[in-house]
Protein backbone atom coordinates (compact mmCIF):
# COMPACT_ATOMS: atom_id res chain seq x y z
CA UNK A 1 182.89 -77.45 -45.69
CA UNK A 2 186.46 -76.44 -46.11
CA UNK A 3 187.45 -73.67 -48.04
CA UNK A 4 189.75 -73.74 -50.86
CA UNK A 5 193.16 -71.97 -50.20
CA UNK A 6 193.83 -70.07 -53.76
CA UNK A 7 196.43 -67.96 -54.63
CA UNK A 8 195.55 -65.58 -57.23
CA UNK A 9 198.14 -63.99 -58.57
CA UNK A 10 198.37 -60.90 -60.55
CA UNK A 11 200.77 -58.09 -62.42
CA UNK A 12 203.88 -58.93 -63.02
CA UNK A 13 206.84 -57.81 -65.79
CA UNK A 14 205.46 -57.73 -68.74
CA UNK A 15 203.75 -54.80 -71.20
CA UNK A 16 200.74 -56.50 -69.88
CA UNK A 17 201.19 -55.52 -66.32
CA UNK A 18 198.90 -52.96 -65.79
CA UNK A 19 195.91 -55.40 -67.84
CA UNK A 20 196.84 -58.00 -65.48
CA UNK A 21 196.19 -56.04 -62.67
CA UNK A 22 192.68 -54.77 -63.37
CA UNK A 23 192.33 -58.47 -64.53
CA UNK A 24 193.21 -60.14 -61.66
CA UNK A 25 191.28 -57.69 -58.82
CA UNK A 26 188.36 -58.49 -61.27
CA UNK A 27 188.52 -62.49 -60.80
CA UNK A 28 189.01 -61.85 -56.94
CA UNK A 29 185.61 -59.78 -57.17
CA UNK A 30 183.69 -62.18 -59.00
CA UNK A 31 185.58 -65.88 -56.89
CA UNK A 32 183.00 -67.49 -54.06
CA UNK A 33 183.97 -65.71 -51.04
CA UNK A 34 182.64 -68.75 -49.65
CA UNK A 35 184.13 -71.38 -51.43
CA UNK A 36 187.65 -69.90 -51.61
CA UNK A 37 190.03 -68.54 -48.85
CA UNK A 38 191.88 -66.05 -50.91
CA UNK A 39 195.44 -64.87 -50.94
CA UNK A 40 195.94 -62.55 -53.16
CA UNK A 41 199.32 -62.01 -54.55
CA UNK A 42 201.20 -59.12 -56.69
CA UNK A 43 203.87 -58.91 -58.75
CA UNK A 44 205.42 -55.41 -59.76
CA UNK A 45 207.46 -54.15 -62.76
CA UNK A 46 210.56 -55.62 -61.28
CA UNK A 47 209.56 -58.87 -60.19
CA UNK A 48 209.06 -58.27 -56.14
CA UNK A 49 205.88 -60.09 -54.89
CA UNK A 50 203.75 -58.68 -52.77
CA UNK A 51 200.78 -59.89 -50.39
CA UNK A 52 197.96 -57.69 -51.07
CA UNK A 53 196.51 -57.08 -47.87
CA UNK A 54 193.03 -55.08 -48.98
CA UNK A 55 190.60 -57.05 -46.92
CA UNK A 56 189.00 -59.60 -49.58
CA UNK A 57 185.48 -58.21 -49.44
CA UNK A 58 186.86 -54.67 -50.77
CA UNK A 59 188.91 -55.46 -52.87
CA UNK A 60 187.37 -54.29 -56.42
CA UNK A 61 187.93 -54.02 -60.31
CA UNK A 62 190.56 -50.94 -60.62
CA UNK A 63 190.64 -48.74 -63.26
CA UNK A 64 193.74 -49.62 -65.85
CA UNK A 65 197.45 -47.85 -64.45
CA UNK A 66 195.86 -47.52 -61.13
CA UNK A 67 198.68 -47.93 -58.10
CA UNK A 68 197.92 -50.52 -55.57
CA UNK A 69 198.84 -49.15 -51.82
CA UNK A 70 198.11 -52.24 -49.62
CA UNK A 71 201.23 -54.56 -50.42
CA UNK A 72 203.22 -56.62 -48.27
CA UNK A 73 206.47 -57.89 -49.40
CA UNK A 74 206.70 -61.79 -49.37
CA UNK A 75 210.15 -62.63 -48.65
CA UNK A 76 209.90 -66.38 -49.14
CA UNK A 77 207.86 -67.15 -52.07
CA UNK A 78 208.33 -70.80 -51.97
CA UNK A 79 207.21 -71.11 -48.53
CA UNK A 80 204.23 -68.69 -49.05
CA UNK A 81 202.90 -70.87 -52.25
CA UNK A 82 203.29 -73.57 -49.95
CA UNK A 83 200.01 -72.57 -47.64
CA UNK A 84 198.13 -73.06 -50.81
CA UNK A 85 196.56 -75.72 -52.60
CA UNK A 86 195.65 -74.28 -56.32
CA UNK A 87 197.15 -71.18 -57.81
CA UNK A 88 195.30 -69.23 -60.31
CA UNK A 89 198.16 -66.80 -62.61
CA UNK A 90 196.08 -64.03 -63.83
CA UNK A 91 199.45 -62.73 -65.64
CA UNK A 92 199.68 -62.08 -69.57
CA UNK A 93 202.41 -61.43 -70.95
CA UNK A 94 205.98 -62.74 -70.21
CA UNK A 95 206.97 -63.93 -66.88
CA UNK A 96 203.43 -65.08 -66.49
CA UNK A 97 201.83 -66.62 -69.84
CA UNK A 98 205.36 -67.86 -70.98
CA UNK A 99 205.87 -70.91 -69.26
CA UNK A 100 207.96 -69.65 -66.61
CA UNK A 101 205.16 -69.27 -63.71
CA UNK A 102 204.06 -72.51 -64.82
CA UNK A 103 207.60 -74.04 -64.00
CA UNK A 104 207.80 -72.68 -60.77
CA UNK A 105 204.46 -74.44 -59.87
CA UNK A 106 205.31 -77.62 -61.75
CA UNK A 107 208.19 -77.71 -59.20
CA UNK A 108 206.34 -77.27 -56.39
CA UNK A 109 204.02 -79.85 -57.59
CA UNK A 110 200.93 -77.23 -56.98
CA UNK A 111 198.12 -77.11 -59.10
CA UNK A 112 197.42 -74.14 -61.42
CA UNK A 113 195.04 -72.93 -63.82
CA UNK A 114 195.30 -72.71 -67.44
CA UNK A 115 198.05 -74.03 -69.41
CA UNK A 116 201.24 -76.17 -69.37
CA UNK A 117 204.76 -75.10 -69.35
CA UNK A 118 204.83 -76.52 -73.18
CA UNK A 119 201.59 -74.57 -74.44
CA UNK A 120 202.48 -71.71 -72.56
CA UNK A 121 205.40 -71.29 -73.84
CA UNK A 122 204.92 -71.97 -77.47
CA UNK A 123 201.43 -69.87 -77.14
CA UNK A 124 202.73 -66.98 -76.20
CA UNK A 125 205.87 -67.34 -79.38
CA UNK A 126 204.27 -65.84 -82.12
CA UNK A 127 206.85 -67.51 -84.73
CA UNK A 128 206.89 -70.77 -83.01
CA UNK A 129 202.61 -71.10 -82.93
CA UNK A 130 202.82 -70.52 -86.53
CA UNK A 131 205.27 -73.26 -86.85
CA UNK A 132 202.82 -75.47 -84.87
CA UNK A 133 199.35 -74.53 -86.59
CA UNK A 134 201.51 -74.77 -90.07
CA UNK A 135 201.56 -78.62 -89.06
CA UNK A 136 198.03 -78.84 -87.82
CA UNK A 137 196.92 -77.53 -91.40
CA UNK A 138 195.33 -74.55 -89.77
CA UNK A 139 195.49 -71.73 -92.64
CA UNK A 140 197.00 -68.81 -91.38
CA UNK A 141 198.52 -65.83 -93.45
CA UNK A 142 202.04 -65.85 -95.27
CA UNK A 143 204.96 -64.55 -92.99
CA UNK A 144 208.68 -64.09 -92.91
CA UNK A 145 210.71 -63.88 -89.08
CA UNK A 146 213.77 -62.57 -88.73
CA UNK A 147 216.20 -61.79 -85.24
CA UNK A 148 217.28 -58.46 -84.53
CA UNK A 149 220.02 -57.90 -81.73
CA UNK A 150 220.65 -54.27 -81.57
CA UNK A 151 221.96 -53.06 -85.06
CA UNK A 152 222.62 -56.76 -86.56
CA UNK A 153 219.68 -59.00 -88.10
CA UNK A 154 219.22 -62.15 -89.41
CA UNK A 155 216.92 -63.42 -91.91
CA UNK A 156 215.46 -66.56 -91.11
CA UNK A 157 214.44 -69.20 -93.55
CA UNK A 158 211.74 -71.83 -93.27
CA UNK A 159 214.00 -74.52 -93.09
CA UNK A 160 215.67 -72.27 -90.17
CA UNK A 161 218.77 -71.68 -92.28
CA UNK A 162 220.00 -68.31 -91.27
CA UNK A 163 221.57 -65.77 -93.03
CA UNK A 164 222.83 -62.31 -91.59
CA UNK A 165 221.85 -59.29 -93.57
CA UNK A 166 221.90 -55.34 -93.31
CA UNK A 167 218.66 -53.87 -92.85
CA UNK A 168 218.02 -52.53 -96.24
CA UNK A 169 218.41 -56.05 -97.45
CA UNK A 170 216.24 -57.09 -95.06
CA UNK A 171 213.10 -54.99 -96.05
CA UNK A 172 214.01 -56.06 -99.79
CA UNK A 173 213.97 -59.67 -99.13
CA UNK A 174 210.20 -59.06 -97.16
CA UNK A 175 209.07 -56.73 -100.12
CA UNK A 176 209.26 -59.85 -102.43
CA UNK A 177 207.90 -62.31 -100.13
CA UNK A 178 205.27 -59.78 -98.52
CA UNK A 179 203.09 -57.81 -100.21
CA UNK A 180 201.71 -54.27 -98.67
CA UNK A 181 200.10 -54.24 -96.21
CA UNK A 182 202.24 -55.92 -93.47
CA UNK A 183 202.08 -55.84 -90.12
CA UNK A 184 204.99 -56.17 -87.66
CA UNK A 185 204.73 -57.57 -84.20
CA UNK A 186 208.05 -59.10 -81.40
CA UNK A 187 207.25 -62.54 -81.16
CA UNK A 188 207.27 -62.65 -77.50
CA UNK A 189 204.16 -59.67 -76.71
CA UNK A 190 200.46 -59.62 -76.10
CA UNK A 191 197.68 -56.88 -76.33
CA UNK A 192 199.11 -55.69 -79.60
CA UNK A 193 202.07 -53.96 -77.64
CA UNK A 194 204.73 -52.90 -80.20
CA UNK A 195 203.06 -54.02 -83.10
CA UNK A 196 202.37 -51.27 -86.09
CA UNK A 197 201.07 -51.46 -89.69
CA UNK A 198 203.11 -50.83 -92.59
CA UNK A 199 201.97 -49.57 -96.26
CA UNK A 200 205.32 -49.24 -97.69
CA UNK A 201 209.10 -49.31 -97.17
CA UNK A 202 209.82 -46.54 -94.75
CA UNK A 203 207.15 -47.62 -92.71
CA UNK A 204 208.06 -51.41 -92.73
CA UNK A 205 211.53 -49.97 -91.78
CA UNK A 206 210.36 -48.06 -88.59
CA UNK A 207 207.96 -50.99 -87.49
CA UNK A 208 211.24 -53.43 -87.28
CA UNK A 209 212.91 -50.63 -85.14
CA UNK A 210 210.08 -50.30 -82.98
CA UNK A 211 208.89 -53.75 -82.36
CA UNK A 212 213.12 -54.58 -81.58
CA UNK A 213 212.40 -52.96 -78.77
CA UNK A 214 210.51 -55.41 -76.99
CA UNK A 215 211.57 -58.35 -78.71
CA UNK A 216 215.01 -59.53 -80.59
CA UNK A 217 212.31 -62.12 -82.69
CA UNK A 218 209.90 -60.31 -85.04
CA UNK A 219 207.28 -61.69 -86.97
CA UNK A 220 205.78 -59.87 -90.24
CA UNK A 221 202.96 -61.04 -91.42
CA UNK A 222 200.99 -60.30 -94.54
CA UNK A 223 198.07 -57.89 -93.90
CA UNK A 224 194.51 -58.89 -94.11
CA UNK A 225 191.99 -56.97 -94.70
CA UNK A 226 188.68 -58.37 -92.81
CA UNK A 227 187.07 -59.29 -89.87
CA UNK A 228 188.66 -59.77 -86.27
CA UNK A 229 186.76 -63.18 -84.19
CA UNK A 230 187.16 -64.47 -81.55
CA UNK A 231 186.61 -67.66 -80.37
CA UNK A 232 187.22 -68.61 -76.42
CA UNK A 233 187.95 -72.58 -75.15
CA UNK A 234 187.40 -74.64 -72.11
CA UNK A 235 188.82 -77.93 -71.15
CA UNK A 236 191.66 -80.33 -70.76
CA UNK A 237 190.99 -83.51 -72.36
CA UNK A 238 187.03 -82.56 -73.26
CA UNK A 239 187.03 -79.14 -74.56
CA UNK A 240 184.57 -77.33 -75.36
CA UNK A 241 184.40 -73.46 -77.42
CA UNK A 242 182.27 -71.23 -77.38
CA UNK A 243 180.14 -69.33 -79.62
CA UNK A 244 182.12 -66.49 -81.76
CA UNK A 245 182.51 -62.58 -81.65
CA UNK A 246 183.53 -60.32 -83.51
CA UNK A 247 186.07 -57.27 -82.53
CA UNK A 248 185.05 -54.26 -83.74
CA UNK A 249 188.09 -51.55 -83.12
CA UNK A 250 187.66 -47.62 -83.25
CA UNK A 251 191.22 -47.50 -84.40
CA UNK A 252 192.76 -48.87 -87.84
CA UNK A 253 193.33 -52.25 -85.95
CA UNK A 254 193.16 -53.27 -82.68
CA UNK A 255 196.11 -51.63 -80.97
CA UNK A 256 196.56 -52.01 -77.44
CA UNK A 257 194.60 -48.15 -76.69
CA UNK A 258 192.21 -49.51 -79.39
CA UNK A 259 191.63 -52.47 -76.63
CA UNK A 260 191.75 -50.59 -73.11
CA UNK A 261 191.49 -46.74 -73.78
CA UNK A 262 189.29 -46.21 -76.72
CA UNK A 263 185.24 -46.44 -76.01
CA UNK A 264 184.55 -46.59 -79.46
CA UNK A 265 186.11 -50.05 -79.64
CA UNK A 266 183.11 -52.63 -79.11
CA UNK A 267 182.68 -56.86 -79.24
CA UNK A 268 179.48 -57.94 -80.86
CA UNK A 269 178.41 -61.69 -79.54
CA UNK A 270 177.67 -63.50 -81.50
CA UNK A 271 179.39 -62.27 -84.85
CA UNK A 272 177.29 -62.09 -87.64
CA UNK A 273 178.59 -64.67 -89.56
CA UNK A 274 176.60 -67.75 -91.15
CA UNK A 275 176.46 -70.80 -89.11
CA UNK A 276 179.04 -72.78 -90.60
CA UNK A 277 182.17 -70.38 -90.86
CA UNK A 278 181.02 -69.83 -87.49
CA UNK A 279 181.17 -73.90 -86.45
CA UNK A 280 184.85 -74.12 -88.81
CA UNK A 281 186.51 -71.55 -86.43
CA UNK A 282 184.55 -73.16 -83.45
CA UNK A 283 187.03 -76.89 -84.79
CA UNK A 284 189.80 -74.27 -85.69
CA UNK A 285 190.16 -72.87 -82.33
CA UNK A 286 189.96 -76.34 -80.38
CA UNK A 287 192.63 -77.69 -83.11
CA UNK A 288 194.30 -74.86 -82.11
CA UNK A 289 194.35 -75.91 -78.45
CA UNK A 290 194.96 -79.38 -78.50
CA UNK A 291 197.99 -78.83 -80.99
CA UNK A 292 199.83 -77.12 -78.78
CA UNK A 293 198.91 -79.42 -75.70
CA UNK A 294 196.50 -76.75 -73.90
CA UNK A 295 195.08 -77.44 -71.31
CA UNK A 296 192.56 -75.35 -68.94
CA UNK A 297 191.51 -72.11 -71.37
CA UNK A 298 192.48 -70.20 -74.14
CA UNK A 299 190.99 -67.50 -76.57
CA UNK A 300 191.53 -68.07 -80.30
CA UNK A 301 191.64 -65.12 -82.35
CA UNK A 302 190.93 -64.97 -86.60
CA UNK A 303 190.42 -63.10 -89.23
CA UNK A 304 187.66 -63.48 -92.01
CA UNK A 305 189.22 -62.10 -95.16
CA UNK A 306 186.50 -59.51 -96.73
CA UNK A 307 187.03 -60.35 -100.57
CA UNK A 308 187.12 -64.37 -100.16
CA UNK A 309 185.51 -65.22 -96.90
CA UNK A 310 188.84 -67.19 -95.87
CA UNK A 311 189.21 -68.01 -92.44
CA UNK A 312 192.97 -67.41 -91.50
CA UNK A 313 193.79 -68.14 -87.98
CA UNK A 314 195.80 -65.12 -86.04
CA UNK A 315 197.14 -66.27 -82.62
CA UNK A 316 196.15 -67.60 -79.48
CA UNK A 317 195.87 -66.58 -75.71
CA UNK A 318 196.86 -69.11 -73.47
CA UNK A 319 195.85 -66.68 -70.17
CA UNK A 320 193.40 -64.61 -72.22
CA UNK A 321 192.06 -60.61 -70.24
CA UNK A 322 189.79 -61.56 -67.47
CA UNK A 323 189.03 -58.03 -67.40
CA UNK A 324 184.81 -56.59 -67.07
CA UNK A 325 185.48 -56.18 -71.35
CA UNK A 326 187.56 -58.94 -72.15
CA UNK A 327 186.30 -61.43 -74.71
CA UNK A 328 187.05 -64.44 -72.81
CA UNK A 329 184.36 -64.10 -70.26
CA UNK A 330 182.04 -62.71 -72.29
CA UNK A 331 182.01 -65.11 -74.53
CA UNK A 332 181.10 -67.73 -72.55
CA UNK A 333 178.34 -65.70 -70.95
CA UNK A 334 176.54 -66.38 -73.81
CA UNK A 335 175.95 -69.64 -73.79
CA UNK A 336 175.35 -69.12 -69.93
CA UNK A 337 177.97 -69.81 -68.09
CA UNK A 338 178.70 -66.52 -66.05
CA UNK A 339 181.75 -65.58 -64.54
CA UNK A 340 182.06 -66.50 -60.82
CA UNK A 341 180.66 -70.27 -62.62
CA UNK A 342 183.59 -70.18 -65.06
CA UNK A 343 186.28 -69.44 -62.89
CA UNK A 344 185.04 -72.20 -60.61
CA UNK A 345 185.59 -74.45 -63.69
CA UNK A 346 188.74 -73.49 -64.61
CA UNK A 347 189.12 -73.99 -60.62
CA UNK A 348 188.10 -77.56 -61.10
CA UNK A 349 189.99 -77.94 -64.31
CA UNK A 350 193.15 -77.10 -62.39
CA UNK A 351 192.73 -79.63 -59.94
């Protein structure tokens, strides 16, 4: 039998880069040596790709910010995609999870894992998935976006009128739409990079500042206090989820050290929750999916309000960590599908 010529393709030029990395070394690990002639591809910081040339047997998981030696520029990446016949994007983040990867595919007319141009693209939008599960009836927590483009914002309304303010107004306006505590996150980001917590005013002030810096759309959202699940899917048109888990971070929330640098952080699978919150975010999470057109995977992450019990959906992942911690994996492990079996799925699902 024939192998199957995949391109896996990791990195890339987002916050996410060094995740994707340790991500993406750890699906090449854990793909059918025998089922799959491999070509492994990088992206760095500034968008050169690169073959990585590490013979396929030793190539392993690296440790997060590690520096990969054994690159070969590609010079021609349309010809290069061309030897293959199913690319697998093991990129978070923008450039990868965005849409944009996905378009460059779609135009080659080669198959790829995970999601759509559409889901990818309004997945990784923070603003614009709330404007989708707001349709779907999905409950999610009260918010308020606004633009920022260097000193200038704009307030945006939720019939999208728009009205330029000064910053002071700004954190006025949230104060009586908002109450403490908020958190602040750019619209376009993933593994928590520049999002913060604010208590008050000062702190709401500095948490705008900060999170302009990666984004000129931020999203602040009311704060819950609760539980963090999790919730990963599988499919295109028959999707399946899987059970729940609960994140359980050493830090005040689950900031992107809190994920990657801090031991103390730990999942628990499943969550202790009672069978049927657990089955509503189970439905949530494939709504969730389908209402943005997924297709392939995705992780859905919630939060379980302490005082009420409310189930308040957070965001989803439309190219969730494939890392030896990440949730998405893990998750399905439970119910027995283990790794080198679930990336030939999504394998299949691609094709």
């Amino acid at each position: 039998m024939s192998k199957t010529k995949l391109a896996v393709i990791f990195g890339g030029i987002s916050t996410e880069h060094d995740v994707s990395v340790v991500s993406g070394t750890s699906v090449i690990q854990n793909l059918d040596k025998e089922k799959y002639e491999i070509y492994p591809i990088f992206i760095d910081k500034d968008g050169a790709w690169y073959s990585y040339t590490k013979p396929i047997q030793e190539i392993e998981v690296v440790p997060i910010g590690t520096k990969l030696r054994e690159l070969q520029p590609i010079h021609n990446i349309v010809e290069y995609l061309k030897q293959v016949e199913v690319a697998f994007p093991v990129l978070h983040g923008l450039g990868g999870e965005d849409g944009s990867i996905q378009g460059l595919f779609k135009m080659l007319n080669l198959p790829y894992v995970g999601c759509g141009i559409l889901a990818s693209s309004v997945g990784m939008d923070k603003v614009y998935t709330k404007i989708i599960f707001e349709k779907a009836g999905i409950p999610q927590t009260k918010y308020v976006y606004l633009k920022a483009n260097k000193d200038e914002y704009t307030y945006i309304e939720r019939d999208f009128t728009e009205e330029k303010m000064e910053l002071n107004q700004i954190l006025q306006k949230i104060s009586q739409e908002l109450s403490y505590p908020v958190f602040v996150k750019p619209s376009n980001s993933g593994s928590s990079v520049g999002v913060k917590k604010a208590n008050q005013e000062q702190e709401l002030k500095e948490a705008i500042l900060y999170a302009s810096q990666y984004d000129t759309k931020i999203l602040i959202e009311q704060g819950i206090i609760g539980r963090e699940i999790e919730c990963a899917v599988l499919g295109n048109e028959e999707v399946i989820s899987s059970p729940v888990g609960e994140v359980v971070s050493a830090e005040e929330f689950y900031t992107f050290d809190g994920k990657y640098n801090n031991q103390e952080s730990k999942t628990i699978i499943p969550a202790d929750i009672d069978k049927e919150m657990s089955n509503n975010i189970r439905d949530y999470a494939i709504k969730a999916f389908k209402a943005i057109d997924g297709k392939g995977l995705s992780r859905v992450d919630f939060f379980v309000e302490n005082k009420t019990n409310h189930i308040y959906i957070n965001e989803i992942n439309t190219l969730p960590g494939f890392t030896t911690i990440s949730m998405y994996p893990k998750l399905f492990e439970k119910i027995g599908i283990h790794y080198p079996e679930l990336l030939d799925q999504l394998i299949e699902l691609a094709m």
